[in-house]
N, C-alpha and C. Protein backbone atom coordinates (compact mmCIF):
# COMPACT_ATOMS: atom_id res chain seq x y z
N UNK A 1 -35.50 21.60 73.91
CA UNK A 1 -35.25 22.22 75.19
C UNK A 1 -33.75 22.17 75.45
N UNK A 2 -33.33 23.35 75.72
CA UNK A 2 -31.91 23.34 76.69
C UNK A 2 -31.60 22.48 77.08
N UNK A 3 -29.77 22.29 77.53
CA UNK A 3 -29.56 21.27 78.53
C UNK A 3 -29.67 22.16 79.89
N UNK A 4 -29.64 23.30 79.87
CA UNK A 4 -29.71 23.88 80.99
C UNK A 4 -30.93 24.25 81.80
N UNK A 5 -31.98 23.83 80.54
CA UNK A 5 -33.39 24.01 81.30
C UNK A 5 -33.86 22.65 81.73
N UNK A 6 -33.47 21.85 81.02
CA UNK A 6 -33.61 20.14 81.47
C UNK A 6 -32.94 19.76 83.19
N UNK A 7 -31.92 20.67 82.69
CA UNK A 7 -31.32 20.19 84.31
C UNK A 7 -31.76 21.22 85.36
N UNK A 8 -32.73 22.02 85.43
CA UNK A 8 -33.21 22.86 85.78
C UNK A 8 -32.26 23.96 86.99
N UNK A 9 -31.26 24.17 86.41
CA UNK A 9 -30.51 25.26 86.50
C UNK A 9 -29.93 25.76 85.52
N UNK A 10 -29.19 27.03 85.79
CA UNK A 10 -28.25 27.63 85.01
C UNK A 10 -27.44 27.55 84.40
N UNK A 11 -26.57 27.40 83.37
CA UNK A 11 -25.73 27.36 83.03
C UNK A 11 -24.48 27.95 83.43
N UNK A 12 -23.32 27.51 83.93
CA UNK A 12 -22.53 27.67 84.55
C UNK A 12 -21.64 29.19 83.12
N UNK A 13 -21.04 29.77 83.30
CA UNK A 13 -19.67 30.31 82.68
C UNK A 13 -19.02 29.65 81.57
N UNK A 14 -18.47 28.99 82.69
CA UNK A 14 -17.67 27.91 82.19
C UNK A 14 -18.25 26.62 80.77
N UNK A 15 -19.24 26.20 81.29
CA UNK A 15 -20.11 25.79 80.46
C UNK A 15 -20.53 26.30 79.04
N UNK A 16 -21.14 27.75 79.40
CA UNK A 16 -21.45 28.47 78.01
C UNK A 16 -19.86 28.41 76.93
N UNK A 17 -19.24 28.98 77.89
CA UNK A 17 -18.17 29.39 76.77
C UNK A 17 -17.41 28.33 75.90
N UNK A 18 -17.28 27.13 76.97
CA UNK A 18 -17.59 25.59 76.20
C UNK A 18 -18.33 24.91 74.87
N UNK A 19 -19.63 25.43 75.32
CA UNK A 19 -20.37 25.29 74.23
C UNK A 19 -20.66 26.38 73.08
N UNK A 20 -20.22 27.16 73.16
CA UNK A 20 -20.13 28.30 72.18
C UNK A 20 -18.77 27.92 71.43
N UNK A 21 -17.48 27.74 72.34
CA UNK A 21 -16.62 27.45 71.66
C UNK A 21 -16.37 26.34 70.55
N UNK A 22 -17.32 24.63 71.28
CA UNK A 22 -17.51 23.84 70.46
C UNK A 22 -18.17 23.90 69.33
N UNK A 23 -19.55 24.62 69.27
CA UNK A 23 -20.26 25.47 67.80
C UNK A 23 -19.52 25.70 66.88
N UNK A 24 -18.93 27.00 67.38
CA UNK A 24 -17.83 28.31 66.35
C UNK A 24 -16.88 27.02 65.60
N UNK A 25 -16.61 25.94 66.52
CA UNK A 25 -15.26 25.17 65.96
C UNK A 25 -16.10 24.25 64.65
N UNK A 26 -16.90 23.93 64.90
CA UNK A 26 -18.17 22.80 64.50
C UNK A 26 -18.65 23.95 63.24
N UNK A 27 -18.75 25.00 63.02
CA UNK A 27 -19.71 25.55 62.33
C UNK A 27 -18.02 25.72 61.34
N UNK A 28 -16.58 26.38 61.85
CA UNK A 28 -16.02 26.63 60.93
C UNK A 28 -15.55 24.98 60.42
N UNK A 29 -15.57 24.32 60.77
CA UNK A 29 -14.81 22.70 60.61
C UNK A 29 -16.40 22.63 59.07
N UNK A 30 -17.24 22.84 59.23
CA UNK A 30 -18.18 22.36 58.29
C UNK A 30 -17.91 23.35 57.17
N UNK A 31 -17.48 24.80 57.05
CA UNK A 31 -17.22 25.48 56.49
C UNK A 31 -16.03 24.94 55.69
N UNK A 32 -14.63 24.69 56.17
CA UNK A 32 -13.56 24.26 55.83
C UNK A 32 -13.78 23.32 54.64
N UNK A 33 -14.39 21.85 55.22
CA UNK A 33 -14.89 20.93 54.57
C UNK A 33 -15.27 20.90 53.32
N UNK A 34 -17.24 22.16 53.28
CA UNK A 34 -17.34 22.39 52.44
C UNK A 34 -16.97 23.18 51.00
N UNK A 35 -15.68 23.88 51.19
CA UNK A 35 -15.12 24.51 50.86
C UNK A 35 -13.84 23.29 49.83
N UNK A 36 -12.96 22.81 51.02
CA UNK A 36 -12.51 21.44 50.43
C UNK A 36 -13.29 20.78 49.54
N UNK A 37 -13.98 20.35 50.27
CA UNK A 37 -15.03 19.39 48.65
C UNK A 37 -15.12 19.97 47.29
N UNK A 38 -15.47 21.19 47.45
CA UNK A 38 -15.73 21.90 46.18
C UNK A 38 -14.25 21.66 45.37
N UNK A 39 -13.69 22.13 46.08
CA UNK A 39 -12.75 22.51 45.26
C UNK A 39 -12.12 21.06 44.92
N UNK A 40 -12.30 20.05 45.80
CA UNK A 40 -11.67 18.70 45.01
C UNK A 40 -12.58 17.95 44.14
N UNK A 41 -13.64 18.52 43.88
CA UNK A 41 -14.87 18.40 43.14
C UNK A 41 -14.21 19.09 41.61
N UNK A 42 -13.51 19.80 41.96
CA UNK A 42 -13.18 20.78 40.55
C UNK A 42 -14.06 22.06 40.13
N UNK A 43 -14.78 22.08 41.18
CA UNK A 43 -15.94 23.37 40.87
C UNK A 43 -15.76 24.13 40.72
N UNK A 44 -15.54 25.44 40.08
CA UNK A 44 -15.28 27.13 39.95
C UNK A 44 -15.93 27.45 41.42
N UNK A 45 -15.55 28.73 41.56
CA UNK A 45 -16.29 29.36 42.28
C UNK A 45 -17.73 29.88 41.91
N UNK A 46 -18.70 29.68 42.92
CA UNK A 46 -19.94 30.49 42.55
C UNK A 46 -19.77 32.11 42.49
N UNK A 47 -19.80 32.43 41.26
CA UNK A 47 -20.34 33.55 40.94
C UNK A 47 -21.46 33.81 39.85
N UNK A 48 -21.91 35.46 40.00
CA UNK A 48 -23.27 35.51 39.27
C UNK A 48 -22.68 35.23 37.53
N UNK A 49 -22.01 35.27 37.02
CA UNK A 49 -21.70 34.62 35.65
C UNK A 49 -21.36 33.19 35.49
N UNK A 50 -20.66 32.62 36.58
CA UNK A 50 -20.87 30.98 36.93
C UNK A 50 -22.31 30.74 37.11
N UNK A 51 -23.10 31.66 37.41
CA UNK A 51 -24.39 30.77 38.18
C UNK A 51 -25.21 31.08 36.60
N UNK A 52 -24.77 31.78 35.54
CA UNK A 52 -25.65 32.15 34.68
C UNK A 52 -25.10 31.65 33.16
N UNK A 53 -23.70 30.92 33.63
CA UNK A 53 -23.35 30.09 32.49
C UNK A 53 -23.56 28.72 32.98
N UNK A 54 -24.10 28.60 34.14
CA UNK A 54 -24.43 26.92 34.22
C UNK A 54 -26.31 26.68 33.74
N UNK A 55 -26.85 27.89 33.96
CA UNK A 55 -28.13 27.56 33.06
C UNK A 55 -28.19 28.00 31.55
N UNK A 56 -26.92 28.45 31.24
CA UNK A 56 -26.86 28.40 29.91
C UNK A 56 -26.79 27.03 28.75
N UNK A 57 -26.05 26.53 30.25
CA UNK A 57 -25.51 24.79 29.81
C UNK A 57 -26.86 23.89 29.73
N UNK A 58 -27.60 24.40 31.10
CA UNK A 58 -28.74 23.65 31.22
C UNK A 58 -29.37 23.62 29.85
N UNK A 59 -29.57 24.82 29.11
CA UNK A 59 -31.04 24.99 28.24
C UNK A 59 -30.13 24.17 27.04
N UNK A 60 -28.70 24.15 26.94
CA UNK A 60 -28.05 23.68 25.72
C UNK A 60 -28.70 22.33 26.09
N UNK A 61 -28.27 21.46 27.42
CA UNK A 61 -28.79 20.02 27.87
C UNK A 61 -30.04 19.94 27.00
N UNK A 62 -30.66 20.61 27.44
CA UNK A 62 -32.53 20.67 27.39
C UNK A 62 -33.08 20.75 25.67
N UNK A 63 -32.03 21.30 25.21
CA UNK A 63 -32.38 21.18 23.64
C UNK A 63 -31.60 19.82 22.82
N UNK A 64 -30.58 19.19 23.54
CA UNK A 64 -30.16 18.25 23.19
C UNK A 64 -29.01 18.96 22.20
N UNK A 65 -28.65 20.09 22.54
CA UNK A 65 -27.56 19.78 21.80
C UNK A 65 -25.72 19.96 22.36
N UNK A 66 -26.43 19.33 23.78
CA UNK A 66 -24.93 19.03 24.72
C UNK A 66 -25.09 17.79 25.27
N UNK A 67 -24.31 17.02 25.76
CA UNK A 67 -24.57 15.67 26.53
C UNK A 67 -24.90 16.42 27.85
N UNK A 68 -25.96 15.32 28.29
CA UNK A 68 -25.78 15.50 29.62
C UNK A 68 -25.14 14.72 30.36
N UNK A 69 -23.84 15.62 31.54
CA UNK A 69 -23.55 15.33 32.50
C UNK A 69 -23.48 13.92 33.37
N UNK A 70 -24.86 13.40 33.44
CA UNK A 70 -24.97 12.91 34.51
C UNK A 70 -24.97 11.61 33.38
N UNK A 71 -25.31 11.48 32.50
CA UNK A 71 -25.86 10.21 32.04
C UNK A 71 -25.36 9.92 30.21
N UNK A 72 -24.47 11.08 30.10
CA UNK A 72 -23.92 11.30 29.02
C UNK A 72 -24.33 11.31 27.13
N UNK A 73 -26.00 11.18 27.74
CA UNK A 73 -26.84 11.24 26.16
C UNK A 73 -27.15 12.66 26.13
N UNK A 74 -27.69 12.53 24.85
CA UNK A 74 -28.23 14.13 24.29
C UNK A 74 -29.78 13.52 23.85
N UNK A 75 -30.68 14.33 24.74
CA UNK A 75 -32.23 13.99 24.34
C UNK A 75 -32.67 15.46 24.79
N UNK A 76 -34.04 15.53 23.83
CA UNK A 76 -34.43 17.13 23.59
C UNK A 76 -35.72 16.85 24.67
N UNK A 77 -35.63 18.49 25.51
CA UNK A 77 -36.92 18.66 26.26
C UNK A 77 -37.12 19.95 26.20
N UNK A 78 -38.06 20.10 25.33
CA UNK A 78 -37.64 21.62 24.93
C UNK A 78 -38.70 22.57 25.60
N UNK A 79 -39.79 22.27 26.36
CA UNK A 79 -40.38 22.88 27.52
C UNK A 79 -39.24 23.00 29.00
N UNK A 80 -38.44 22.21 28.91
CA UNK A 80 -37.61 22.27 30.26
C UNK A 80 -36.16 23.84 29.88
N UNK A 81 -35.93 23.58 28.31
CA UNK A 81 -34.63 24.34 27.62
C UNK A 81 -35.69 25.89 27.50
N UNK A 82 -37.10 26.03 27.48
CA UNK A 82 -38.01 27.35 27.19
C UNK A 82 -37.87 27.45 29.08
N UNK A 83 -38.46 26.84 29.52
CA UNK A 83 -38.10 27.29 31.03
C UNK A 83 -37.21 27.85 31.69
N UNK A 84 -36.13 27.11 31.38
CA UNK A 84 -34.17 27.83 31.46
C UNK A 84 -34.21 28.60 31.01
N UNK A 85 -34.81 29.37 29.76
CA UNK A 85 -34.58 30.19 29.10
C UNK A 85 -35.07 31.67 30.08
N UNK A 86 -36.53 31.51 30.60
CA UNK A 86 -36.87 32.39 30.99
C UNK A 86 -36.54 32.22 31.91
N UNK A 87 -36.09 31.48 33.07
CA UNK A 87 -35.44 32.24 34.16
C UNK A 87 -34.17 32.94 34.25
N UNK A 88 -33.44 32.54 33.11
CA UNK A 88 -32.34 33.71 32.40
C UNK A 88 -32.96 35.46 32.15
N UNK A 89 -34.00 35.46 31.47
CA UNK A 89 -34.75 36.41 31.19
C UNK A 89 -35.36 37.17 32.78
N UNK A 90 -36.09 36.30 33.75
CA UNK A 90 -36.56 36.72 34.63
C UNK A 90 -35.30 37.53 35.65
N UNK A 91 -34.25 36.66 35.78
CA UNK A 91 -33.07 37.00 36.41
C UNK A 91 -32.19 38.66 35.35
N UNK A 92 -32.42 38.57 34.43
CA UNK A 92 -32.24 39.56 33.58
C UNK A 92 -32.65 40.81 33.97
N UNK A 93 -34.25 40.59 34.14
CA UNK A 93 -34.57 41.49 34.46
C UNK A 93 -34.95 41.79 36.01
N UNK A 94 -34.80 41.09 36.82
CA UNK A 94 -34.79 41.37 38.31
C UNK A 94 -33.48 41.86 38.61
N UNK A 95 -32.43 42.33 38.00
CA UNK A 95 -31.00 42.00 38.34
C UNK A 95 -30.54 43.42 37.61
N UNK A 96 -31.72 43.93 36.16
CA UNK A 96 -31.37 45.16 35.68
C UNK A 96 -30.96 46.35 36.89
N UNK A 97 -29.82 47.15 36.54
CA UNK A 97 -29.12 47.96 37.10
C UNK A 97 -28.38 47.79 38.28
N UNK A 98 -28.25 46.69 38.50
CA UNK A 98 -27.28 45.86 39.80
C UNK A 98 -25.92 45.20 39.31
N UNK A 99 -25.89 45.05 38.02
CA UNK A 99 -24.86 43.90 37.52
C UNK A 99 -24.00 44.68 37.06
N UNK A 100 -22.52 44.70 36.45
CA UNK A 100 -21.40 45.46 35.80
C UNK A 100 -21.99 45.47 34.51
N UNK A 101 -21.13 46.30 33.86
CA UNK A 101 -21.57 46.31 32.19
C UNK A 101 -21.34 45.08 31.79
N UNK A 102 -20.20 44.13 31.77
CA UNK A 102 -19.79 42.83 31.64
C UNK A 102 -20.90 41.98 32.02
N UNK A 103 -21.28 41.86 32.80
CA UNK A 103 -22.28 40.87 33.34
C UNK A 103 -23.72 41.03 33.02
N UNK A 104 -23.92 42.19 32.47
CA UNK A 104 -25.31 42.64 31.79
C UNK A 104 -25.22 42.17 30.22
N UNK A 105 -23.62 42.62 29.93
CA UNK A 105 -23.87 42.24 27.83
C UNK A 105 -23.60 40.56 28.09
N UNK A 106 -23.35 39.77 28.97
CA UNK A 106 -23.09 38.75 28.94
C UNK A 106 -24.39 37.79 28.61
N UNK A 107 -25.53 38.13 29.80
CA UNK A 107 -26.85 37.74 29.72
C UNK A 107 -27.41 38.50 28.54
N UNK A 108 -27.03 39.20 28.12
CA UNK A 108 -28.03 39.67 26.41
C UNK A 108 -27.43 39.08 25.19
N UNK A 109 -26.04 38.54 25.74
CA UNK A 109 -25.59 37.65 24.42
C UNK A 109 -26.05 36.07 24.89
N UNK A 110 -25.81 35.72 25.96
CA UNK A 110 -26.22 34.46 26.08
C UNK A 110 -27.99 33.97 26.00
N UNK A 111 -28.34 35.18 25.96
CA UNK A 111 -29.80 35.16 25.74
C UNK A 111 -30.77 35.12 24.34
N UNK A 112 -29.49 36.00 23.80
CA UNK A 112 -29.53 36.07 22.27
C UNK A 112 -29.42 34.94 21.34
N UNK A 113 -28.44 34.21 21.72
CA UNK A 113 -27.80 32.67 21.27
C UNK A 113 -29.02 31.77 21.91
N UNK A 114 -29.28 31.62 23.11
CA UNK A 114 -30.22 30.93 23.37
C UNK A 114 -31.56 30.78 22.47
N UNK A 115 -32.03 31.77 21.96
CA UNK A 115 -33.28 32.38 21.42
C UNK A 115 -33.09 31.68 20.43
N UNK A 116 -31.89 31.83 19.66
CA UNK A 116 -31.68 32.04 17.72
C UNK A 116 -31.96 30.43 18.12
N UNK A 117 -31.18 29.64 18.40
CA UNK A 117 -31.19 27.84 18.69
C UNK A 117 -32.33 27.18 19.30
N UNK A 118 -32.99 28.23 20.00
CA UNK A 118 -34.52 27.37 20.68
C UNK A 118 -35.51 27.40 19.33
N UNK A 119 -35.44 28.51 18.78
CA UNK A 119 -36.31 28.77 17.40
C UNK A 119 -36.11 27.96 16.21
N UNK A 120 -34.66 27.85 16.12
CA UNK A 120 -34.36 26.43 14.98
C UNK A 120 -34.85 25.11 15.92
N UNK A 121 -34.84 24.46 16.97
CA UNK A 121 -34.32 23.44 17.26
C UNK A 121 -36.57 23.38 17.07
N UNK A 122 -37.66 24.19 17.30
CA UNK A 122 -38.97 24.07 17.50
C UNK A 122 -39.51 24.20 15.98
N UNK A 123 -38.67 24.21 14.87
CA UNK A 123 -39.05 24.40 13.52
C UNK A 123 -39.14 22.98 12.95
């Protein structure tokens, strides 16, 4: 409930524009922030070839033949690296005729490479 329905009047003018102003400041101050972090995080920017070379990384994780990240071993899960795989594929194809030429041969080569190494790594 409102504070203005709690106090069972109106909200003054003065008031609103107060609290609208404190928001806008509050909503860009969290913006700022998150923005800062990233970047002292070292993160790239999200884009759709950032977002489709980090599950490229994943399925490499998933086959064990990258360390992982978080914990710095290499162990194979190769239902988790076939999963990555197809949501590369699913995104492939939900995404056909939306993407640049670049960003289309990108996912058919990284998809390609994925394939050839999931097939050796299940032999």
């Amino acid at each position: 409930m409102s504070e203005n329905v709690k106090m069972g009047g109106i909200m003054s003018e003065e008031t609103k524009d107060f609290v609208l102003k404190n928001g806008e400041e509050a909503a860009k101050k969290a913006e700022v922030d998150t923005k800062s972090n990233a970047r002292s995080a070292g993160l790239p920017k999200m884009t759709f070839a950032t977002f489709i070379i980090s599950l490229n990384h994943s399925a490499l994780v998933h086959m064990g033949m990258v360390e992982d990240p978080v914990n710095g071993t290499k162990a194979k899960n190769l239902e988790l690296a076939k999963q990555t795989i197809d949501v590369i594929v699913m995104l492939e194809e939900k995404t056909k005729g939306n993407l640049t030429g670049e960003e289309s041969e990108m996912i058919k080569s990284l998809l390609y490479d994925l394939r050839i190494l999931y097939v050796k790594e299940t032999r």
